[in-house]
C-alpha atoms as a PDB file:
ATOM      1  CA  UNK A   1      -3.381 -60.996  23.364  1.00  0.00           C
ATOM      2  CA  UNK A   2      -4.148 -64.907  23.807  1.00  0.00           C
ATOM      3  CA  UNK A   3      -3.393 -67.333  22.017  1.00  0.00           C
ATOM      4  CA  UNK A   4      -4.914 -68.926  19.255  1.00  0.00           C
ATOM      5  CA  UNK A   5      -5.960 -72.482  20.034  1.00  0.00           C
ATOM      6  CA  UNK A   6      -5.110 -74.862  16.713  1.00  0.00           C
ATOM      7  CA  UNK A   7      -5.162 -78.615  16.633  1.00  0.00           C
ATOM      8  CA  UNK A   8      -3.601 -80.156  13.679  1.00  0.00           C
ATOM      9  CA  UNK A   9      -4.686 -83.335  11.822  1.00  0.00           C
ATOM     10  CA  UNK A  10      -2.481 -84.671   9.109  1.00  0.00           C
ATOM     11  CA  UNK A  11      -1.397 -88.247   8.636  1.00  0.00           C
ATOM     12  CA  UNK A  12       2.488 -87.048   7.520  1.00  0.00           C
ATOM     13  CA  UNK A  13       3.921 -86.393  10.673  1.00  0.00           C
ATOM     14  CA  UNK A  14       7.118 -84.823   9.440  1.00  0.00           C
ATOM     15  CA  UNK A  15       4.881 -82.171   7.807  1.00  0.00           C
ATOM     16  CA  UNK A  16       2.456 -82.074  10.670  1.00  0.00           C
ATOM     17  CA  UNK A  17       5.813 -81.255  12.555  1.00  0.00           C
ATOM     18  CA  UNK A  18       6.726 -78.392   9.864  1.00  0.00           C
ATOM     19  CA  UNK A  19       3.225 -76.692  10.307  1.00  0.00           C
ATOM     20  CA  UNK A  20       3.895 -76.633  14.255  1.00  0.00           C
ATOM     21  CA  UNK A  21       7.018 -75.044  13.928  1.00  0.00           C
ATOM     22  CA  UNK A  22       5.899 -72.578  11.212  1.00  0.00           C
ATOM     23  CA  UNK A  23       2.717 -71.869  13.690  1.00  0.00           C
ATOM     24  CA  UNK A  24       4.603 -71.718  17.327  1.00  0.00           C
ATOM     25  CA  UNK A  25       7.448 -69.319  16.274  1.00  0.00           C
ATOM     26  CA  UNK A  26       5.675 -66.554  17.248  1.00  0.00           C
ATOM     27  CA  UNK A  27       3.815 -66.162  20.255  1.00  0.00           C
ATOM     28  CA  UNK A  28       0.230 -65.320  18.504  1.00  0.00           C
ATOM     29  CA  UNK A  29      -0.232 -69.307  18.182  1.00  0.00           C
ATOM     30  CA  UNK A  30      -0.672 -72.540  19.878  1.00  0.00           C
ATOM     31  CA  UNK A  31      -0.859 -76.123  18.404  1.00  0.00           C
ATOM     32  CA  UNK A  32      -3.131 -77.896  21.295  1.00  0.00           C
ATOM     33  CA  UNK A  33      -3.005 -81.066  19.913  1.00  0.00           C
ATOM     34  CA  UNK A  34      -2.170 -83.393  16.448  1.00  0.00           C
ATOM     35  CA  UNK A  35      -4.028 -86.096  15.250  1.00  0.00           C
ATOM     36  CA  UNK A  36      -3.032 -89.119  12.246  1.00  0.00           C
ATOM     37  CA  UNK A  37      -6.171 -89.717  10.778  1.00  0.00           C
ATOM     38  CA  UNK A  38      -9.915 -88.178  10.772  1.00  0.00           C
ATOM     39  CA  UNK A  39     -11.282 -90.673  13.931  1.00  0.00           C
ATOM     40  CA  UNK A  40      -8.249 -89.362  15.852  1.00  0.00           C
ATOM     41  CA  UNK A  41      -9.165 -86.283  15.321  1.00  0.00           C
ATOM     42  CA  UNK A  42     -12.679 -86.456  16.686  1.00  0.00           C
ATOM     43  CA  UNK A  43     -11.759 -87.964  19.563  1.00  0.00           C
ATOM     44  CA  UNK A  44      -8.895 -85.614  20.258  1.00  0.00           C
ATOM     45  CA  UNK A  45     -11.981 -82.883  20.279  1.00  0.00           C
ATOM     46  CA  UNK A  46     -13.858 -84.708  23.381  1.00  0.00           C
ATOM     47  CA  UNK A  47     -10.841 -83.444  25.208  1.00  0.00           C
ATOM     48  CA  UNK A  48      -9.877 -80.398  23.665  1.00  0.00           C
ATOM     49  CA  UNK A  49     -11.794 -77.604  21.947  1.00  0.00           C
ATOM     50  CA  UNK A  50      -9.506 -75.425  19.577  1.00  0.00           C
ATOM     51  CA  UNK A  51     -10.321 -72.047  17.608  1.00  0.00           C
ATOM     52  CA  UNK A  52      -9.130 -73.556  14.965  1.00  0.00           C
ATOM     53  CA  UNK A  53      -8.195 -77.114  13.456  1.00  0.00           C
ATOM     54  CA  UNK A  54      -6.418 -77.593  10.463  1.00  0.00           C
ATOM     55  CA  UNK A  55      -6.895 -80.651   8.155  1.00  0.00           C
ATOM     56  CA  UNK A  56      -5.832 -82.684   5.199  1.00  0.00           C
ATOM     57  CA  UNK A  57      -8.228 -84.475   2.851  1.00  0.00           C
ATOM     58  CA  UNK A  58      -6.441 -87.056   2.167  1.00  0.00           C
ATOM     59  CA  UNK A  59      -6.432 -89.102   5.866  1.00  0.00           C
ATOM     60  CA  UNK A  60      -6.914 -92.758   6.635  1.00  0.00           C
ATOM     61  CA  UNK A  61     -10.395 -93.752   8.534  1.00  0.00           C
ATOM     62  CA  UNK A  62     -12.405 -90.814   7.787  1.00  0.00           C
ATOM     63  CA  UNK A  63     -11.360 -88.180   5.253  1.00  0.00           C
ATOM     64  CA  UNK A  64     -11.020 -84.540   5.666  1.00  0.00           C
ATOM     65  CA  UNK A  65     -14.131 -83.587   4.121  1.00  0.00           C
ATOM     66  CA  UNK A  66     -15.896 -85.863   6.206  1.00  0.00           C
ATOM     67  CA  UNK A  67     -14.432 -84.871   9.205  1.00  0.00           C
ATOM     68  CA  UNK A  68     -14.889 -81.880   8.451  1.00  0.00           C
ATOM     69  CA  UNK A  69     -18.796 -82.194   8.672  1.00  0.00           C
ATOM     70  CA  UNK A  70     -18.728 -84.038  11.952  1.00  0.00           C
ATOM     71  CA  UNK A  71     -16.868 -81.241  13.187  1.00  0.00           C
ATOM     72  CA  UNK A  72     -19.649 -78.788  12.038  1.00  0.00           C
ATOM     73  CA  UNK A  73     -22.183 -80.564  13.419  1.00  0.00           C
ATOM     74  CA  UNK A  74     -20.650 -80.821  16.958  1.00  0.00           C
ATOM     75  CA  UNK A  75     -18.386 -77.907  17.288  1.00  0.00           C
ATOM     76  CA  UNK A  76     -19.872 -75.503  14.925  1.00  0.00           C
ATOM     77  CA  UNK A  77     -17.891 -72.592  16.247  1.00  0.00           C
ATOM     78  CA  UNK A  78     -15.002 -73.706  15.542  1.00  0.00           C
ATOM     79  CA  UNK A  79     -13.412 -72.711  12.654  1.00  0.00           C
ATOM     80  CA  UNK A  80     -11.946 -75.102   9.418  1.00  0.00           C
ATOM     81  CA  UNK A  81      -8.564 -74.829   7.219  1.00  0.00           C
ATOM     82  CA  UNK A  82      -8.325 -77.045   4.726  1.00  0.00           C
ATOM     83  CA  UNK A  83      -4.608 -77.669   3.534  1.00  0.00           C
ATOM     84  CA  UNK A  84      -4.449 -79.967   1.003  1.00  0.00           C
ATOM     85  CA  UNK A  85      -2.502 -80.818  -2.222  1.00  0.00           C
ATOM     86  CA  UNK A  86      -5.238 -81.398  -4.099  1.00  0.00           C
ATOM     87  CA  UNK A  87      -5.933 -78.319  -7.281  1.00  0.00           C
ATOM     88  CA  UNK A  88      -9.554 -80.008  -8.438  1.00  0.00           C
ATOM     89  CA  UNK A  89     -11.943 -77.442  -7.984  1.00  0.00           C
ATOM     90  CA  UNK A  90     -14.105 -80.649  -7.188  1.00  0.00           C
ATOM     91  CA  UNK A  91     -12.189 -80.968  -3.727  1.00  0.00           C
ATOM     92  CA  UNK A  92     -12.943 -77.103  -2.814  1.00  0.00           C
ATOM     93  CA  UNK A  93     -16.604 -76.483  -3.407  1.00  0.00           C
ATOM     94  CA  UNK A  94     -16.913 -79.922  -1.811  1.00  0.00           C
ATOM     95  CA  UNK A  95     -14.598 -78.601   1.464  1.00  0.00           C
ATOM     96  CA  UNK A  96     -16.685 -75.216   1.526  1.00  0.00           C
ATOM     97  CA  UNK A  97     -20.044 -77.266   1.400  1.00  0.00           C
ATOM     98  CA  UNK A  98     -19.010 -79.334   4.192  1.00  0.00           C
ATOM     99  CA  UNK A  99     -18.436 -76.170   6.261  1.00  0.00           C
ATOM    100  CA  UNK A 100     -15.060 -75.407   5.692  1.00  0.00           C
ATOM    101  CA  UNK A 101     -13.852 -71.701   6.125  1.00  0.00           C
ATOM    102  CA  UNK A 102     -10.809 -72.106   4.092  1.00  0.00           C
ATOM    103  CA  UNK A 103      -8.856 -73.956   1.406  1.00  0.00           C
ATOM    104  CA  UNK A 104      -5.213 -73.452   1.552  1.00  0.00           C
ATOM    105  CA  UNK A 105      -2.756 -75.309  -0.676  1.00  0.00           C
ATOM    106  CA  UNK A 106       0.225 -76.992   1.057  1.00  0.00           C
ATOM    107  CA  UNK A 107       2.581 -75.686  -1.812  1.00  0.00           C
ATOM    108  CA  UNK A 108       1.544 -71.917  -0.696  1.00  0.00           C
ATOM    109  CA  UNK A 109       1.495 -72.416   3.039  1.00  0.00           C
ATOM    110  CA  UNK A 110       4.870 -71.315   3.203  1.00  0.00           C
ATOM    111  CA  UNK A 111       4.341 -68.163   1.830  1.00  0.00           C
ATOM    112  CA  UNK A 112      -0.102 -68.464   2.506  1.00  0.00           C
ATOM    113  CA  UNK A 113      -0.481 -69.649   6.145  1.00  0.00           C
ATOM    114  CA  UNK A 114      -0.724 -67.088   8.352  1.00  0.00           C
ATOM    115  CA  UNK A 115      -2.805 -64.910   5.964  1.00  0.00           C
ATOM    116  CA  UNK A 116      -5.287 -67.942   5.717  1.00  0.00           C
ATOM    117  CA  UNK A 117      -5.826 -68.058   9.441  1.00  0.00           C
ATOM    118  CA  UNK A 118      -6.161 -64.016   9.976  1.00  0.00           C
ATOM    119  CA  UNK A 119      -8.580 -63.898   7.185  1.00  0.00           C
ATOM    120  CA  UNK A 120     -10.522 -66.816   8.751  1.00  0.00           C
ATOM    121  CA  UNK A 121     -10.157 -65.361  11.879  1.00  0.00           C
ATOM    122  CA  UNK A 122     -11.689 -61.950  10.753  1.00  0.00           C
ATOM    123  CA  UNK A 123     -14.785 -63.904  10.044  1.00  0.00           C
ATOM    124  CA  UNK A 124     -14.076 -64.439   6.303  1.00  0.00           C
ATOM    125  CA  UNK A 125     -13.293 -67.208   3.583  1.00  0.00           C
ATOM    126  CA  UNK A 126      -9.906 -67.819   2.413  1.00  0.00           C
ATOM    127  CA  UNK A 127      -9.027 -69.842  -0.878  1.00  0.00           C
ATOM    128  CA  UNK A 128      -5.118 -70.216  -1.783  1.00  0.00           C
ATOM    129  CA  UNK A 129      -4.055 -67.918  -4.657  1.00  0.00           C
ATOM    130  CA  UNK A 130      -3.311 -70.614  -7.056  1.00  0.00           C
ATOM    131  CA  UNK A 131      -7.117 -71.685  -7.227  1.00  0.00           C
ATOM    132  CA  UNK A 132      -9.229 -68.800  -7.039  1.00  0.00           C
ATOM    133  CA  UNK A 133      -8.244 -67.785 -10.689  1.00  0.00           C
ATOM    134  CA  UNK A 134     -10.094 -70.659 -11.168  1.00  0.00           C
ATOM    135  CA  UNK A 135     -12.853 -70.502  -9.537  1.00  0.00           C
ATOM    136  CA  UNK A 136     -16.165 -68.547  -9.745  1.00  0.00           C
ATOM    137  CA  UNK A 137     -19.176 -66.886  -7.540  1.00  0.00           C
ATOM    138  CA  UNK A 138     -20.789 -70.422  -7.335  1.00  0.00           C
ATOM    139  CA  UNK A 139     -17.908 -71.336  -4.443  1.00  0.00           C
ATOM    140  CA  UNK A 140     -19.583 -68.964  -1.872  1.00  0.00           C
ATOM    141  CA  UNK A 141     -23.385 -69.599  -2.987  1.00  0.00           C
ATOM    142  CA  UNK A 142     -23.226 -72.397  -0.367  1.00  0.00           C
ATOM    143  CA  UNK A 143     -26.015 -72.408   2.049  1.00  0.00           C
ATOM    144  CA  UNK A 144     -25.078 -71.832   5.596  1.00  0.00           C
ATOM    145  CA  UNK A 145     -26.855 -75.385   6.228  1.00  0.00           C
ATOM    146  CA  UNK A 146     -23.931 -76.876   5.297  1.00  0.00           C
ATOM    147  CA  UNK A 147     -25.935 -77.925   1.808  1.00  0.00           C
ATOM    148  CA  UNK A 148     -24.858 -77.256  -1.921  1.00  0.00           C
ATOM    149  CA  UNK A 149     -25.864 -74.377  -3.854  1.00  0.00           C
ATOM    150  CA  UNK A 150     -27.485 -76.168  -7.328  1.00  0.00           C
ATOM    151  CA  UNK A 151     -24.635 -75.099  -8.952  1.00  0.00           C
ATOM    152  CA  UNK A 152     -22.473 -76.921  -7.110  1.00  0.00           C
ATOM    153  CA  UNK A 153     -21.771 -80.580  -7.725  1.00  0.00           C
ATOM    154  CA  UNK A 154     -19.887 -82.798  -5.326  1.00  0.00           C
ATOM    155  CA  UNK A 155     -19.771 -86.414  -6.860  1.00  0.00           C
ATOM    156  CA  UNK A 156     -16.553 -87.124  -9.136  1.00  0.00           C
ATOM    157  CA  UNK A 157     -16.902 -88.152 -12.723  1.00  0.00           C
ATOM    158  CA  UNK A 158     -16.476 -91.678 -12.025  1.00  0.00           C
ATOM    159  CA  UNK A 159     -19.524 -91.661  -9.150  1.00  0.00           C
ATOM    160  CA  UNK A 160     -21.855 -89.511 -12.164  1.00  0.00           C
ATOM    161  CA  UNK A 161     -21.366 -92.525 -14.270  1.00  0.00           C
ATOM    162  CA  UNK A 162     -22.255 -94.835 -11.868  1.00  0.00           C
ATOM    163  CA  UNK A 163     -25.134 -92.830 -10.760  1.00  0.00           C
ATOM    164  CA  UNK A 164     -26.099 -92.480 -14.455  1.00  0.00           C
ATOM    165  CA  UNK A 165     -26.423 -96.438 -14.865  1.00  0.00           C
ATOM    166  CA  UNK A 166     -28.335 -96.924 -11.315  1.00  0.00           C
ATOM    167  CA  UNK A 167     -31.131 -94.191 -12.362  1.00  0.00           C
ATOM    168  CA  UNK A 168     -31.501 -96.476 -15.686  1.00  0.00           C
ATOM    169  CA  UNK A 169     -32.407 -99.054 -13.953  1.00  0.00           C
ATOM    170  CA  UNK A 170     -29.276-101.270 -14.450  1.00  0.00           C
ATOM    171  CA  UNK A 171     -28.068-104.105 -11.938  1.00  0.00           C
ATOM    172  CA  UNK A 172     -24.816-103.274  -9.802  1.00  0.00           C
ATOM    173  CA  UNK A 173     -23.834-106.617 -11.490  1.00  0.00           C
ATOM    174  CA  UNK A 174     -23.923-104.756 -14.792  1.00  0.00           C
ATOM    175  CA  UNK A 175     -22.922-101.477 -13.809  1.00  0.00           C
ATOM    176  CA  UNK A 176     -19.469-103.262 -12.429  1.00  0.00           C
ATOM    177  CA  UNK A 177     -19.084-104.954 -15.473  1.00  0.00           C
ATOM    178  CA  UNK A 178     -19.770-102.215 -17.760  1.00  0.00           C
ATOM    179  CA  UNK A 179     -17.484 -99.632 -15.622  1.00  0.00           C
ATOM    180  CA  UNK A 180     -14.819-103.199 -15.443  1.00  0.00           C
ATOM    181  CA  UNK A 181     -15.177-102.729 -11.464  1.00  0.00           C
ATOM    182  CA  UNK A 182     -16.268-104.894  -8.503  1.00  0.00           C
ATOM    183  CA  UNK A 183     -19.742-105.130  -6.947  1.00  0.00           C
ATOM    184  CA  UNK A 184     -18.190-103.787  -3.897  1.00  0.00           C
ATOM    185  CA  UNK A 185     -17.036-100.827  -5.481  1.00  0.00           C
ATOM    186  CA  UNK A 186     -20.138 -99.947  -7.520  1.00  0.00           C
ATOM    187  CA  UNK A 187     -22.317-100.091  -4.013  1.00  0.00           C
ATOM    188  CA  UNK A 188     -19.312 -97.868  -2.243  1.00  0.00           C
ATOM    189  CA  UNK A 189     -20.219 -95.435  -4.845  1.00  0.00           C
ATOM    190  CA  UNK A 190     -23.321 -95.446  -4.019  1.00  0.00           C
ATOM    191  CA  UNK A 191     -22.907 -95.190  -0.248  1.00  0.00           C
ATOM    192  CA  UNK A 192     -20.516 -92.192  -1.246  1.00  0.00           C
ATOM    193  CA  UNK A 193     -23.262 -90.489  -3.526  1.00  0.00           C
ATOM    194  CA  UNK A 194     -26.261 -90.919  -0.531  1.00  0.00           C
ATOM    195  CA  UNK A 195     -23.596 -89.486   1.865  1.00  0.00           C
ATOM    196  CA  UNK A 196     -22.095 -86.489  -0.117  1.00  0.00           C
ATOM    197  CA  UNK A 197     -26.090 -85.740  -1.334  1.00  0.00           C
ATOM    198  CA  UNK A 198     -27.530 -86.079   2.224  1.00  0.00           C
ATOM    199  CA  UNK A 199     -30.058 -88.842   0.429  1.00  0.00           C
ATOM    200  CA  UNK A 200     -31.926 -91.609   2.438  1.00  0.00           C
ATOM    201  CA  UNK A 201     -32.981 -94.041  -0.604  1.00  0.00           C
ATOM    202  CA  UNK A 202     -31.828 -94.995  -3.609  1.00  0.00           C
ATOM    203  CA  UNK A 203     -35.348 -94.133  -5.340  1.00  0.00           C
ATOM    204  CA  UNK A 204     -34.639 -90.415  -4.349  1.00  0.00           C
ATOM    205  CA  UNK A 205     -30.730 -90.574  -5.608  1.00  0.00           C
ATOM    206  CA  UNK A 206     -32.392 -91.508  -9.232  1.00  0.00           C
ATOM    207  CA  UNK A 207     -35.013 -88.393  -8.480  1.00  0.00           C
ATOM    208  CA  UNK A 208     -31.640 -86.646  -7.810  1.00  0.00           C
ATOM    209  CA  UNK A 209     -30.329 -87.784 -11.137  1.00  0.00           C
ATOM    210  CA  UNK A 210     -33.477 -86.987 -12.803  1.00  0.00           C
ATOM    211  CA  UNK A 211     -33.217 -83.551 -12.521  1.00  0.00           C
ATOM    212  CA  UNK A 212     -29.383 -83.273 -12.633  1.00  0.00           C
ATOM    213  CA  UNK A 213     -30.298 -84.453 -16.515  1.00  0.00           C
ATOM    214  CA  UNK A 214     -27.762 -87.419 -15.920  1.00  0.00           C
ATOM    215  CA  UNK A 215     -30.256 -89.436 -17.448  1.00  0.00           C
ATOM    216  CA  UNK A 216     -32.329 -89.978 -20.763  1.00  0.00           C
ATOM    217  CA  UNK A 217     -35.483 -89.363 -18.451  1.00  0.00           C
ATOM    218  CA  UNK A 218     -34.551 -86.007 -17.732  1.00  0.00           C
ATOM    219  CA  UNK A 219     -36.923 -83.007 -18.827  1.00  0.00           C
END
């Protein structure tokens, strides 16, 4: 049988190290390169194509779920692992919508690892244990474009609020002092919200907002 090409992106090291080990003890796996951070990572992939590349969210440069999408749109064969500490069923449908095959938990890879890759492997999803009890149908109604099911939302409470005030009609000056945040941060919301929502202008986020009913204007 050959082996199973994995690249590994993680900005612990130590654990990065622990998931190489767990991987490369048998002889069904190979760890063809590591990467610190989500920019790493994409360049690592102009010189190597894996089978598989596993990923954190939580990276410096460009996050997991954002590499993740890149990834998709240049290699979309090959396939995703999320392995992440994060729980919030937020993080997963956001992960799956990006093109992720998989959400694993890193306090079940232990025990959750090698099952996550076979099942990707065998052309199906894998979510850890601990959060599909959790979680309903609406996780796999995710268009194979990459975007969300209407069920599905990706922005965090703290971006709905923001998004609320903007399709009011009220001034990032206000918003910032209403939410007791900085300019900057209200207009990195909104960069977050176009990017997350695949939307071009801010006249179409409030349409957005409109009919998510985040607004009085709603119908």
């Amino acid at each position: 049988m050959s082996l199973y090409h994995i690249v590994l992106a993680d900005d612990h090291v130590m654990f990065r190290q622990g998931i190489k080990n767990i991987l490369e003890k048998g002889d069904e796996f190979k760890v063809v390169g590591e990467a610190g951070d989500g920019l790493k990572l994409l360049e690592l992939l102009n010189k190597v194509t894996p089978d598989m590349i596993i990923l954190d969210i939580s990276m410096p440069n460009l996050r997991g779920i954002e590499a993740t999408r890149e990834i998709k749109m240049i290699l979309p064969e090959v396939k995703v692992l999320i392995l992440s500490m994060h729980k919030d069923k937020e993080f997963v449908h956001s992960a799956i919508s990006a093109g992720a095959e998989g959400y694993l938990l890193k306090e079940d890879a232990d025990t959750e690892l090698f099952a996550a890759i076979n099942k990707i492997r065998n052309k199906c999803r894998y979510i850890s244990p601990l959060l599909l009890t959790e979680l309903t149908g609406e996780l796999f109604q995710v268009h194979h474009s990459g975007q969300l099911a209407p069920q599905i939302e990706p922005l965090t409470t703290r971006e709905r609020e923001v998004l609320k005030l903007i399709a009011e009609g009220i001034s990032n000056k206000e918003i910032a002092d209403l939410l007791f945040i900085s300019i900057r941060t209200v207009e990195n919301h909104r960069a977050n919200m176009m990017r997350k929502l695949n939307i071009k202008s801010v006249a179409n986020l409030i349409k957005y907002a409109i009919r998510r009913g985040y607004t009085s204007s709603a119908s």
